[in-house]
PDB file of N, CA and C in Angstrom:
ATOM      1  N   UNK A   1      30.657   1.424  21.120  1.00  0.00           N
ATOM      2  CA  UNK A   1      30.153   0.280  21.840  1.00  0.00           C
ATOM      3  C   UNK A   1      31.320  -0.629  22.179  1.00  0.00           C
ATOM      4  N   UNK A   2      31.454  -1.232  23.275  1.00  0.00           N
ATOM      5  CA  UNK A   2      32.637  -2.273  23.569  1.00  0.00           C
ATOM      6  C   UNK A   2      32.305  -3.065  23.236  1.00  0.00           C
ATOM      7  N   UNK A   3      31.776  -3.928  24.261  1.00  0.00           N
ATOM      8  CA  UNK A   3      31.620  -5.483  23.673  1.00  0.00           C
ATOM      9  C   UNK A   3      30.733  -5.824  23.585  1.00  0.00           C
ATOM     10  N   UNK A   4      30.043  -6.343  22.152  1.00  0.00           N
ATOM     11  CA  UNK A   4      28.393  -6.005  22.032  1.00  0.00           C
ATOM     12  C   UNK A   4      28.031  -7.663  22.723  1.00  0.00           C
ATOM     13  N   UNK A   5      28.598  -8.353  23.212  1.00  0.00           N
ATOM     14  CA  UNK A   5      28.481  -9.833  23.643  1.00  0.00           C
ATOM     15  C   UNK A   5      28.228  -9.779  25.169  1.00  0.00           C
ATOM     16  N   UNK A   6      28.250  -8.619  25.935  1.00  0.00           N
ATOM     17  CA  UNK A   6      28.209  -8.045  27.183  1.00  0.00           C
ATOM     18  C   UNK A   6      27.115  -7.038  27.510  1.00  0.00           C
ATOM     19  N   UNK A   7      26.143  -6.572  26.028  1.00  0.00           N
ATOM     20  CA  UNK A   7      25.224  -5.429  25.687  1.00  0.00           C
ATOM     21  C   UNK A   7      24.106  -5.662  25.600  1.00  0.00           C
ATOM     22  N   UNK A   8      23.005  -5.448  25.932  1.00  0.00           N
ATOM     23  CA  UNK A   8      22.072  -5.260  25.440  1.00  0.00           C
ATOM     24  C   UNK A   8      22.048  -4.757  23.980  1.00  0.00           C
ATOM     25  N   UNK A   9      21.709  -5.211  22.831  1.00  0.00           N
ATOM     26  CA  UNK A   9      21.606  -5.112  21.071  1.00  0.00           C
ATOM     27  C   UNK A   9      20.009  -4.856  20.602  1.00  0.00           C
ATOM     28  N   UNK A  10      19.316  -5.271  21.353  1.00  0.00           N
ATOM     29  CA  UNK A  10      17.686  -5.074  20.998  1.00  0.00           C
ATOM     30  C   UNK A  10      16.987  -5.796  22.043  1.00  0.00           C
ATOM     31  N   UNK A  11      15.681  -5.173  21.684  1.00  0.00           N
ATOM     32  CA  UNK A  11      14.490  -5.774  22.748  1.00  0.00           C
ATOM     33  C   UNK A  11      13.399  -5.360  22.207  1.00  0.00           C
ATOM     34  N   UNK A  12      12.444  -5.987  22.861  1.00  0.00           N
ATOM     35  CA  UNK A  12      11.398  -5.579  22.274  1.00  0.00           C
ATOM     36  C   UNK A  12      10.256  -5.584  23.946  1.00  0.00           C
ATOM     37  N   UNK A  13       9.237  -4.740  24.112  1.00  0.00           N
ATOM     38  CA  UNK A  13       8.241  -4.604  25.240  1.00  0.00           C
ATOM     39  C   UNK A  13       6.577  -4.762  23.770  1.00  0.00           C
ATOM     40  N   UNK A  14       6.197  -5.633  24.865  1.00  0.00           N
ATOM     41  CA  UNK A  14       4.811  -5.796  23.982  1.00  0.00           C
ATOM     42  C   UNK A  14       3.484  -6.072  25.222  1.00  0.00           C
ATOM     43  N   UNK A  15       1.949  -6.043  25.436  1.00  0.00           N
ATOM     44  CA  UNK A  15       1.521  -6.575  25.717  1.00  0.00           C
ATOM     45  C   UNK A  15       0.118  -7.244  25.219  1.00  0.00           C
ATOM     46  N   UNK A  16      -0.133  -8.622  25.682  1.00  0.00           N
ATOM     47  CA  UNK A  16      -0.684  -9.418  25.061  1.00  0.00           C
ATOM     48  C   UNK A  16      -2.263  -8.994  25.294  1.00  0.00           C
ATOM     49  N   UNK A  17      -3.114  -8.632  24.741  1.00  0.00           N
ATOM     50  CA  UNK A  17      -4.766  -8.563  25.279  1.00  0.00           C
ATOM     51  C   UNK A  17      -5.471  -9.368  24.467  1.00  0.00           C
ATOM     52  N   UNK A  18      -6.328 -10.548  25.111  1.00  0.00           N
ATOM     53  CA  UNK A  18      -6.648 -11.809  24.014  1.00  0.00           C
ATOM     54  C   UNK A  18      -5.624 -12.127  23.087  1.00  0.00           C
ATOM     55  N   UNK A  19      -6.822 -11.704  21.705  1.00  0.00           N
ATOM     56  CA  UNK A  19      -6.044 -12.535  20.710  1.00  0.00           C
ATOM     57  C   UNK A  19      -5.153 -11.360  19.834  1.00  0.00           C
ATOM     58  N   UNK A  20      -4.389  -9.946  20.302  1.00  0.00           N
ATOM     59  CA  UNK A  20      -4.164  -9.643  20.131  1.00  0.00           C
ATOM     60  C   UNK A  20      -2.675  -8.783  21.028  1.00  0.00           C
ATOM     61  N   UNK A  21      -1.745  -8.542  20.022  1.00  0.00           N
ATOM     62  CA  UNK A  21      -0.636  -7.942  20.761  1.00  0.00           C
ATOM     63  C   UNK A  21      -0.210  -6.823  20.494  1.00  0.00           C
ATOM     64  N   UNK A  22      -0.028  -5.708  21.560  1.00  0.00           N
ATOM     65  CA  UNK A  22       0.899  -4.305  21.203  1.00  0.00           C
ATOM     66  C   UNK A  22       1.324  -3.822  21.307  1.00  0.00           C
ATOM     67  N   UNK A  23       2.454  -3.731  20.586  1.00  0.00           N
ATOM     68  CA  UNK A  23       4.257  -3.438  20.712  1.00  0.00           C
ATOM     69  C   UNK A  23       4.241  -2.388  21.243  1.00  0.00           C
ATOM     70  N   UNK A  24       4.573  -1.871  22.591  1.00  0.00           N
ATOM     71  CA  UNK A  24       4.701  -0.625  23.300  1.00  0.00           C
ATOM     72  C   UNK A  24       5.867  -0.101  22.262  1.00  0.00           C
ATOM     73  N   UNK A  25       7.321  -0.911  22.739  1.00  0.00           N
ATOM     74  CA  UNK A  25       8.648  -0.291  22.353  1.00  0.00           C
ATOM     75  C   UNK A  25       9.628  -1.438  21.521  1.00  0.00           C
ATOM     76  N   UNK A  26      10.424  -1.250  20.932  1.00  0.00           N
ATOM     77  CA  UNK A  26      11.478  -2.150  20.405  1.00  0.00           C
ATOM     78  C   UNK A  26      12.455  -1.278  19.804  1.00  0.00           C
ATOM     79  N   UNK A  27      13.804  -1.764  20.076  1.00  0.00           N
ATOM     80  CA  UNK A  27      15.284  -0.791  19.801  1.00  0.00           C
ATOM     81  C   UNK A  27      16.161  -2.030  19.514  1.00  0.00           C
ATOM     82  N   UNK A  28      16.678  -1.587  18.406  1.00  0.00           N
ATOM     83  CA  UNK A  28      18.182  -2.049  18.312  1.00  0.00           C
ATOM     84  C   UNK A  28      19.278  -1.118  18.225  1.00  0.00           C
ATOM     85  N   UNK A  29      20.173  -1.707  19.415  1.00  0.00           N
ATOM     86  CA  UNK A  29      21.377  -0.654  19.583  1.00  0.00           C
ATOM     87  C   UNK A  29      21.901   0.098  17.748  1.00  0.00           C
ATOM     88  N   UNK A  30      21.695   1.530  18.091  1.00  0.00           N
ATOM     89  CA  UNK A  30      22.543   2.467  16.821  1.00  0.00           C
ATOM     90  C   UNK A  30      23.507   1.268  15.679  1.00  0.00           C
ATOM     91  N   UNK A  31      24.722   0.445  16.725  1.00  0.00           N
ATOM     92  CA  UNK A  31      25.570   0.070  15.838  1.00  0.00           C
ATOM     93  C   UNK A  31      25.607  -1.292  15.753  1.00  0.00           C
ATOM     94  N   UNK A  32      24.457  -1.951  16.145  1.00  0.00           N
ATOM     95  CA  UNK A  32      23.741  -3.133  15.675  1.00  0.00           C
ATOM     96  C   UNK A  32      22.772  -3.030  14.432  1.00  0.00           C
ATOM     97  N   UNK A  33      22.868  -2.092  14.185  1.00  0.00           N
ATOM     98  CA  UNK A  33      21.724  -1.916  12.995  1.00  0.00           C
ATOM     99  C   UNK A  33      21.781  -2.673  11.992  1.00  0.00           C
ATOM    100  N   UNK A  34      20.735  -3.201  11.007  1.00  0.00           N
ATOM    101  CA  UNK A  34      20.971  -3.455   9.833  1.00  0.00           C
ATOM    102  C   UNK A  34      21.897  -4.834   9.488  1.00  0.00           C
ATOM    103  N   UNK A  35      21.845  -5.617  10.730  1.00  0.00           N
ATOM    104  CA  UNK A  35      22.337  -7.319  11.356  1.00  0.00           C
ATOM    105  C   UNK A  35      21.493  -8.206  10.799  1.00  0.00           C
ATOM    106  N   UNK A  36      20.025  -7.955  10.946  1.00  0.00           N
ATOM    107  CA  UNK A  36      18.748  -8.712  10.866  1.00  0.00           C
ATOM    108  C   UNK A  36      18.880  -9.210  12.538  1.00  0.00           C
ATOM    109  N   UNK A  37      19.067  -8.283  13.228  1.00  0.00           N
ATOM    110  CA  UNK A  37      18.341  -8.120  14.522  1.00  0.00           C
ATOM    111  C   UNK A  37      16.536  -7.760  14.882  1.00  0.00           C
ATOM    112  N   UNK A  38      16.963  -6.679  14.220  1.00  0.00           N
ATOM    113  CA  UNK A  38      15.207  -6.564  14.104  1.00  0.00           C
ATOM    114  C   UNK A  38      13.946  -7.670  13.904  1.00  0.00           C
ATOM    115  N   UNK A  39      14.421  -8.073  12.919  1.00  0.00           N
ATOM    116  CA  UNK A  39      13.399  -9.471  12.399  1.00  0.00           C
ATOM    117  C   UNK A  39      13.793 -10.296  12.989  1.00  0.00           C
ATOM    118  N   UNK A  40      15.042 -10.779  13.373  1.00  0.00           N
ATOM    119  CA  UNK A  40      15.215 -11.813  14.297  1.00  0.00           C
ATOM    120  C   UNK A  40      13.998 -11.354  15.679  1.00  0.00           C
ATOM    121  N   UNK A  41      14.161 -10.513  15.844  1.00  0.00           N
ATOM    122  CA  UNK A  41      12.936  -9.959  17.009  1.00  0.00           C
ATOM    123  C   UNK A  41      11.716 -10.369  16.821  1.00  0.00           C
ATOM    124  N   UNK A  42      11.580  -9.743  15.821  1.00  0.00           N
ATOM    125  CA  UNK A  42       9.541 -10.061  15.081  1.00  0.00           C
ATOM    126  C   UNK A  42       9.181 -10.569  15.241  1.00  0.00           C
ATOM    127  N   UNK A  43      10.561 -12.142  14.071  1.00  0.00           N
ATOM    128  CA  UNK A  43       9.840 -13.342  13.937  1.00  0.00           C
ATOM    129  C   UNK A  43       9.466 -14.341  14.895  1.00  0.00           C
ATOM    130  N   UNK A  44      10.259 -13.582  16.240  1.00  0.00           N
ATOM    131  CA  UNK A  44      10.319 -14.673  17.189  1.00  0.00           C
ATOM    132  C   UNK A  44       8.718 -14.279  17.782  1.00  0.00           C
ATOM    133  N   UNK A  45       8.620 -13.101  17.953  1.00  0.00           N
ATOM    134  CA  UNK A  45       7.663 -12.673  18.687  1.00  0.00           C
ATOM    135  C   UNK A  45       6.039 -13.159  17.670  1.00  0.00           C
ATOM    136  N   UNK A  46       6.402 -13.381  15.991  1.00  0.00           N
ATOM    137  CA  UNK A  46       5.365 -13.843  15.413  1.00  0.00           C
ATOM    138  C   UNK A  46       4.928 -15.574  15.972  1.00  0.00           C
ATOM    139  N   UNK A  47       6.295 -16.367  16.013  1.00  0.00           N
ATOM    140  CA  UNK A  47       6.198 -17.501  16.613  1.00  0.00           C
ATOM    141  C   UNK A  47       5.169 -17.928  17.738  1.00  0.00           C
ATOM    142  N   UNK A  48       5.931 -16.967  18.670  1.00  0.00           N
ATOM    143  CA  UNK A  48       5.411 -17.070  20.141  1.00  0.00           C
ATOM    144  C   UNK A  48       3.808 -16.207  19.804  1.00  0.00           C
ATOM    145  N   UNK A  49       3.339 -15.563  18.875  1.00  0.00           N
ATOM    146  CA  UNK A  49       1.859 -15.006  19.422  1.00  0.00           C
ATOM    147  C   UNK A  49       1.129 -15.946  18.367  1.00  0.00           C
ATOM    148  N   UNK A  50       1.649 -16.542  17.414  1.00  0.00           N
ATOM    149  CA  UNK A  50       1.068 -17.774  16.598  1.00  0.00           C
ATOM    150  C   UNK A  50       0.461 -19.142  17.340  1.00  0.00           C
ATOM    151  N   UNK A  51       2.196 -19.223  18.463  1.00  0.00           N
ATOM    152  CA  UNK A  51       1.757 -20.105  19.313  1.00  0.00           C
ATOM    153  C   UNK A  51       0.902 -20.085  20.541  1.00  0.00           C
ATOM    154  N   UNK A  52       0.169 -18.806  20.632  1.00  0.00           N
ATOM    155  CA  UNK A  52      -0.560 -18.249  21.680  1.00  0.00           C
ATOM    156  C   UNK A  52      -1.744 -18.468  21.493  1.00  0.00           C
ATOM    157  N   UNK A  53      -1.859 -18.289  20.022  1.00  0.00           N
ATOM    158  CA  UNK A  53      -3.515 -17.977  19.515  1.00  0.00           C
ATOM    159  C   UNK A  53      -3.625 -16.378  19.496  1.00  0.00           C
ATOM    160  N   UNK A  54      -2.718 -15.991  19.214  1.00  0.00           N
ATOM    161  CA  UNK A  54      -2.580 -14.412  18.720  1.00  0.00           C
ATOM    162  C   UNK A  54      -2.828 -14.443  17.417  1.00  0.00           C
ATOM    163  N   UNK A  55      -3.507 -13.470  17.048  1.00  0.00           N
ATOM    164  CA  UNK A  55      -3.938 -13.445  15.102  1.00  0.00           C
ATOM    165  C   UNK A  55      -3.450 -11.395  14.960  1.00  0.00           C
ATOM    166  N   UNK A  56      -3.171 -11.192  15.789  1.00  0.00           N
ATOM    167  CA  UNK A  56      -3.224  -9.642  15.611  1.00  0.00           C
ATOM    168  C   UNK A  56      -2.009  -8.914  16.581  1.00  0.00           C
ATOM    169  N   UNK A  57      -0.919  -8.374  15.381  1.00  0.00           N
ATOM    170  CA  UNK A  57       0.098  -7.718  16.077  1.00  0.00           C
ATOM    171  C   UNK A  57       0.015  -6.012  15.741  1.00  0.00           C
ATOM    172  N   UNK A  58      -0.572  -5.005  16.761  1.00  0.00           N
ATOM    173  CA  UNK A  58      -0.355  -3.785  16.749  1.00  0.00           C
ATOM    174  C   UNK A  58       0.961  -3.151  17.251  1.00  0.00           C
ATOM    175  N   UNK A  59       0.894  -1.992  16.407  1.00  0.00           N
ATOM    176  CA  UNK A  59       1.874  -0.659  17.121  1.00  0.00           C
ATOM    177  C   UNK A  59       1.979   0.455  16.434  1.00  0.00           C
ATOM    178  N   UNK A  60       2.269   1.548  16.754  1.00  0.00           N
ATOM    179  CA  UNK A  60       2.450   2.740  16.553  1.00  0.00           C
ATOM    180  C   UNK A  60       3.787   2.994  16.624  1.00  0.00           C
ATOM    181  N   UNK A  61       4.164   4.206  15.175  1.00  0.00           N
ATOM    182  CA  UNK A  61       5.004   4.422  14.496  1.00  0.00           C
ATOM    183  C   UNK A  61       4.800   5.797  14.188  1.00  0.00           C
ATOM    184  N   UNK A  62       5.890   7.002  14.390  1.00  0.00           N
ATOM    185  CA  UNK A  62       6.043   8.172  13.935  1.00  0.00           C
ATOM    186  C   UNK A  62       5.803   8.251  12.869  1.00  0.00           C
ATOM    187  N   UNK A  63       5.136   9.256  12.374  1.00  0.00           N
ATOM    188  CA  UNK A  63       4.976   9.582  10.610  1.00  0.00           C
ATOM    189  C   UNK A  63       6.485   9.692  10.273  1.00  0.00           C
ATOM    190  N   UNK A  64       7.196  10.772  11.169  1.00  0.00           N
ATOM    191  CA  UNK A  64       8.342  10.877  10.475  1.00  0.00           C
ATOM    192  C   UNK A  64       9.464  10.026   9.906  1.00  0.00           C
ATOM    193  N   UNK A  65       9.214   9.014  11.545  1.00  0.00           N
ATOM    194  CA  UNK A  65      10.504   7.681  11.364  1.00  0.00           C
ATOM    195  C   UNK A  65      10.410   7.180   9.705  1.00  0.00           C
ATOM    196  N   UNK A  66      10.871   6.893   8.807  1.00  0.00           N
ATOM    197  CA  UNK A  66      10.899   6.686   7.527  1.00  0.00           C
ATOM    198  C   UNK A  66      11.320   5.251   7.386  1.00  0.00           C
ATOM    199  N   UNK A  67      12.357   5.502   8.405  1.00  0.00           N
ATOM    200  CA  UNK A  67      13.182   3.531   8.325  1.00  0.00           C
ATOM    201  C   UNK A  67      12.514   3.030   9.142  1.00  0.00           C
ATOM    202  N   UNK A  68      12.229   3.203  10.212  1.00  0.00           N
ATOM    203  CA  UNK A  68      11.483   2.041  10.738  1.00  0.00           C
ATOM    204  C   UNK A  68       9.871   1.905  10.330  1.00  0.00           C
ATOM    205  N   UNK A  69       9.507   3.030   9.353  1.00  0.00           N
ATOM    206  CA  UNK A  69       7.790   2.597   8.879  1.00  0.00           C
ATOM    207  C   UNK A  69       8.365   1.569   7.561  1.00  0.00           C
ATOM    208  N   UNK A  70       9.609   1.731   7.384  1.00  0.00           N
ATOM    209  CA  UNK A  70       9.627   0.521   6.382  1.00  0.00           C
ATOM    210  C   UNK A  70      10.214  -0.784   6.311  1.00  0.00           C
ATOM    211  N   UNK A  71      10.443  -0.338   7.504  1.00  0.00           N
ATOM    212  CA  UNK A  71      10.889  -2.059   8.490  1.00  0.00           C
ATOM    213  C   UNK A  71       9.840  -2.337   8.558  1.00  0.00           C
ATOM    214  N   UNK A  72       8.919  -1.699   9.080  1.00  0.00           N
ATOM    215  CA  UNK A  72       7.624  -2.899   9.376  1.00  0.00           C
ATOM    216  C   UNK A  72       6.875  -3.257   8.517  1.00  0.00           C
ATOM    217  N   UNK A  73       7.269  -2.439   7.413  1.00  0.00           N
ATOM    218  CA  UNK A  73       6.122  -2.425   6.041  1.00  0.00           C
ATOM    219  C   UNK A  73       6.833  -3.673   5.279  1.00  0.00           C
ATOM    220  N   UNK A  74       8.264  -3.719   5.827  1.00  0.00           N
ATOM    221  CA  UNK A  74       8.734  -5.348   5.142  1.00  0.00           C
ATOM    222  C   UNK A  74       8.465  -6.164   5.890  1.00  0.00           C
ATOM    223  N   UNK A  75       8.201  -6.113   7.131  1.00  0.00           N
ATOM    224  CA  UNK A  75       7.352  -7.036   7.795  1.00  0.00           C
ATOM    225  C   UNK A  75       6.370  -7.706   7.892  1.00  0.00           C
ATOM    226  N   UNK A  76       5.575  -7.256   6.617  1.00  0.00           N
ATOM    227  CA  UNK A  76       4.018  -7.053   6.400  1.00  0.00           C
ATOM    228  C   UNK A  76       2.940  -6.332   7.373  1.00  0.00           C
ATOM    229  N   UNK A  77       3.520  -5.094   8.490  1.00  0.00           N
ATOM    230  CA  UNK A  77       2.614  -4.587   8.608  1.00  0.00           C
ATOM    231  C   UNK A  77       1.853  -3.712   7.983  1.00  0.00           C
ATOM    232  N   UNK A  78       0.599  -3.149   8.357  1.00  0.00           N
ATOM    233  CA  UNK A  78      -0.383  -1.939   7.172  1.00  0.00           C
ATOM    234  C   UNK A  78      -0.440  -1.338   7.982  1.00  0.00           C
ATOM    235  N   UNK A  79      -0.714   0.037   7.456  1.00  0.00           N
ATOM    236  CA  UNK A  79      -1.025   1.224   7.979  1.00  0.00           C
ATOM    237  C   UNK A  79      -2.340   1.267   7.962  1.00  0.00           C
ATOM    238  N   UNK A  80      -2.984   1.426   9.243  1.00  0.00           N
ATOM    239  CA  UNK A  80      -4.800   0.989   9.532  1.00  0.00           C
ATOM    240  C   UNK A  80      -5.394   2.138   9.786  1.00  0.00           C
ATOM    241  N   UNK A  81      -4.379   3.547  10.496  1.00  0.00           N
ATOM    242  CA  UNK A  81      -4.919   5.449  10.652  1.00  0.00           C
ATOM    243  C   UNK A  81      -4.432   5.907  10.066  1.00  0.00           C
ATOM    244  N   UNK A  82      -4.779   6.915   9.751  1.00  0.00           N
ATOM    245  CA  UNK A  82      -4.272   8.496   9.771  1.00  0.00           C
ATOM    246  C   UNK A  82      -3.336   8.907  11.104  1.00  0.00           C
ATOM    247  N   UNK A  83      -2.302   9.594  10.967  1.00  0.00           N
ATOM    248  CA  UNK A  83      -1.606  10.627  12.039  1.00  0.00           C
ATOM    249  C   UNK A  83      -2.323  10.517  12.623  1.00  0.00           C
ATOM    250  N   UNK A  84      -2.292  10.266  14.093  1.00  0.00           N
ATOM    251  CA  UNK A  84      -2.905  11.165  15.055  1.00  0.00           C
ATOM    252  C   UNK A  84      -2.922  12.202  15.673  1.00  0.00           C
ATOM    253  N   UNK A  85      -2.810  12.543  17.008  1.00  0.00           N
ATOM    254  CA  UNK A  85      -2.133  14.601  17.821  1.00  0.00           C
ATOM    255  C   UNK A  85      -0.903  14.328  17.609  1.00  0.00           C
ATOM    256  N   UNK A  86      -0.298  12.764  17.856  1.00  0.00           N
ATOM    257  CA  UNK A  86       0.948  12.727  18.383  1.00  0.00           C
ATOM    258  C   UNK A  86       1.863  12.377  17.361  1.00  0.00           C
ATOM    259  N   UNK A  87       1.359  12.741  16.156  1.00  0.00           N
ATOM    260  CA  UNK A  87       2.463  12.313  15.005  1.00  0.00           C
ATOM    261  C   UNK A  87       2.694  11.136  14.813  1.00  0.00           C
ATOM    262  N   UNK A  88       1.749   9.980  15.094  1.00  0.00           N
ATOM    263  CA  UNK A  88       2.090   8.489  15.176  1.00  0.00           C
ATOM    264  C   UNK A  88       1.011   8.245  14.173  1.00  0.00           C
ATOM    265  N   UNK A  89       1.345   6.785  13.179  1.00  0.00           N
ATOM    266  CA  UNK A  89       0.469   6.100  12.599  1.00  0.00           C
ATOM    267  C   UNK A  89       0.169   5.192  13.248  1.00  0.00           C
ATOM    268  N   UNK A  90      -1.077   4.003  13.171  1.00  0.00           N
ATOM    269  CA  UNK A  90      -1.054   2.798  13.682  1.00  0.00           C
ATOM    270  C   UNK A  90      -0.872   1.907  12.768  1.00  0.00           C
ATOM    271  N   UNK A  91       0.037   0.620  12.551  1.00  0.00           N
ATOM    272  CA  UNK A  91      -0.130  -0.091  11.572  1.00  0.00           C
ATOM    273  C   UNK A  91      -0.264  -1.561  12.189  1.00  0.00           C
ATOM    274  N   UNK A  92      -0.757  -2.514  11.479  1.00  0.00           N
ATOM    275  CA  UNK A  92      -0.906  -4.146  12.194  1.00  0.00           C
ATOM    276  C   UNK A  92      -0.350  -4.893  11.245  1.00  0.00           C
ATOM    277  N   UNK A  93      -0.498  -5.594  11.905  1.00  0.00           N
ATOM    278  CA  UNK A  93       0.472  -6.929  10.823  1.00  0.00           C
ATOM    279  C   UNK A  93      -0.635  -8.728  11.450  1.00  0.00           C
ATOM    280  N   UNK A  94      -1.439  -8.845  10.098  1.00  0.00           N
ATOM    281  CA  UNK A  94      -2.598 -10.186  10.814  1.00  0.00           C
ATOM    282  C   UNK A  94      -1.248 -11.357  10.295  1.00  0.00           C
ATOM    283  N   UNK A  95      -1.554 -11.804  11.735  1.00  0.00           N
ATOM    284  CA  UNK A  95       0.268 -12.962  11.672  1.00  0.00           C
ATOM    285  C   UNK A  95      -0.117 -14.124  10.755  1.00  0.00           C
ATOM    286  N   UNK A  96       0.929 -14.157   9.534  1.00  0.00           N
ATOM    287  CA  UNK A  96       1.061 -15.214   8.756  1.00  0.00           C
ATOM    288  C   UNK A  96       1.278 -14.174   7.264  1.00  0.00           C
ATOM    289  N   UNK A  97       0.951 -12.876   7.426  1.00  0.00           N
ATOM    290  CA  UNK A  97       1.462 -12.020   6.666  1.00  0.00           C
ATOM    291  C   UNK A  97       2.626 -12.028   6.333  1.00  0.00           C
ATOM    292  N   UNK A  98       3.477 -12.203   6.598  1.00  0.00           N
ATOM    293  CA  UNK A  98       4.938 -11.714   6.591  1.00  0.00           C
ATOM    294  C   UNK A  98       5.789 -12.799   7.079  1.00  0.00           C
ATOM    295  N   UNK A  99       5.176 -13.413   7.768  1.00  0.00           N
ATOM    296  CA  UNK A  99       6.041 -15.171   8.092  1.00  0.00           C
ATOM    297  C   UNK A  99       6.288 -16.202   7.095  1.00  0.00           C
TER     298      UNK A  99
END
């Protein structure tokens, strides 16, 4: 990576339906990892759906991914399915969990 001040480092895609939100996608660059980028992400996004009148943050997560089911599990999200076809769990996080 050159200059991570010139980079895109993370993002996050979500969309809002009522009182609820769900995280399509979120990445932090490979060698940004492990910054507290991630949660810097979350929490902002817990802020802003707190300040919405959002009570409910969804998304789906690979069974396999291991680190990121436990990023979110320090996040206070739960695991709410079973696997589905596509090898994904769903887990939520009711905001004030983890804030």
């Amino acid at each position: 990576m050159e200059d991570p001040s010139c980079s895109v480092i993370g993002y996050i895609v979500y969309q809002k339906i009522l009182d609820e939100i769900y995280v399509k996608k979120v990445a932090v660059h490979s060698q940004m990892r492990k910054r507290g980028i991630g949660h810097f992400i979350f929490f902002n996004l817990f802020k802003e759906a707190k300040e919405d009148g959002v009570f409910k943050i969804v998304l789906d997560c690979d069974v396999t991914n291991v680190e990121a089911l436990r990023f979110y599990k320090d996040l206070g999200f739960q695991q709410v399915s079973e696997a589905n076809r596509d090898g994904s769990l769903r887990l939520e996080n009711k905001i004030g969990a983890a804030t």
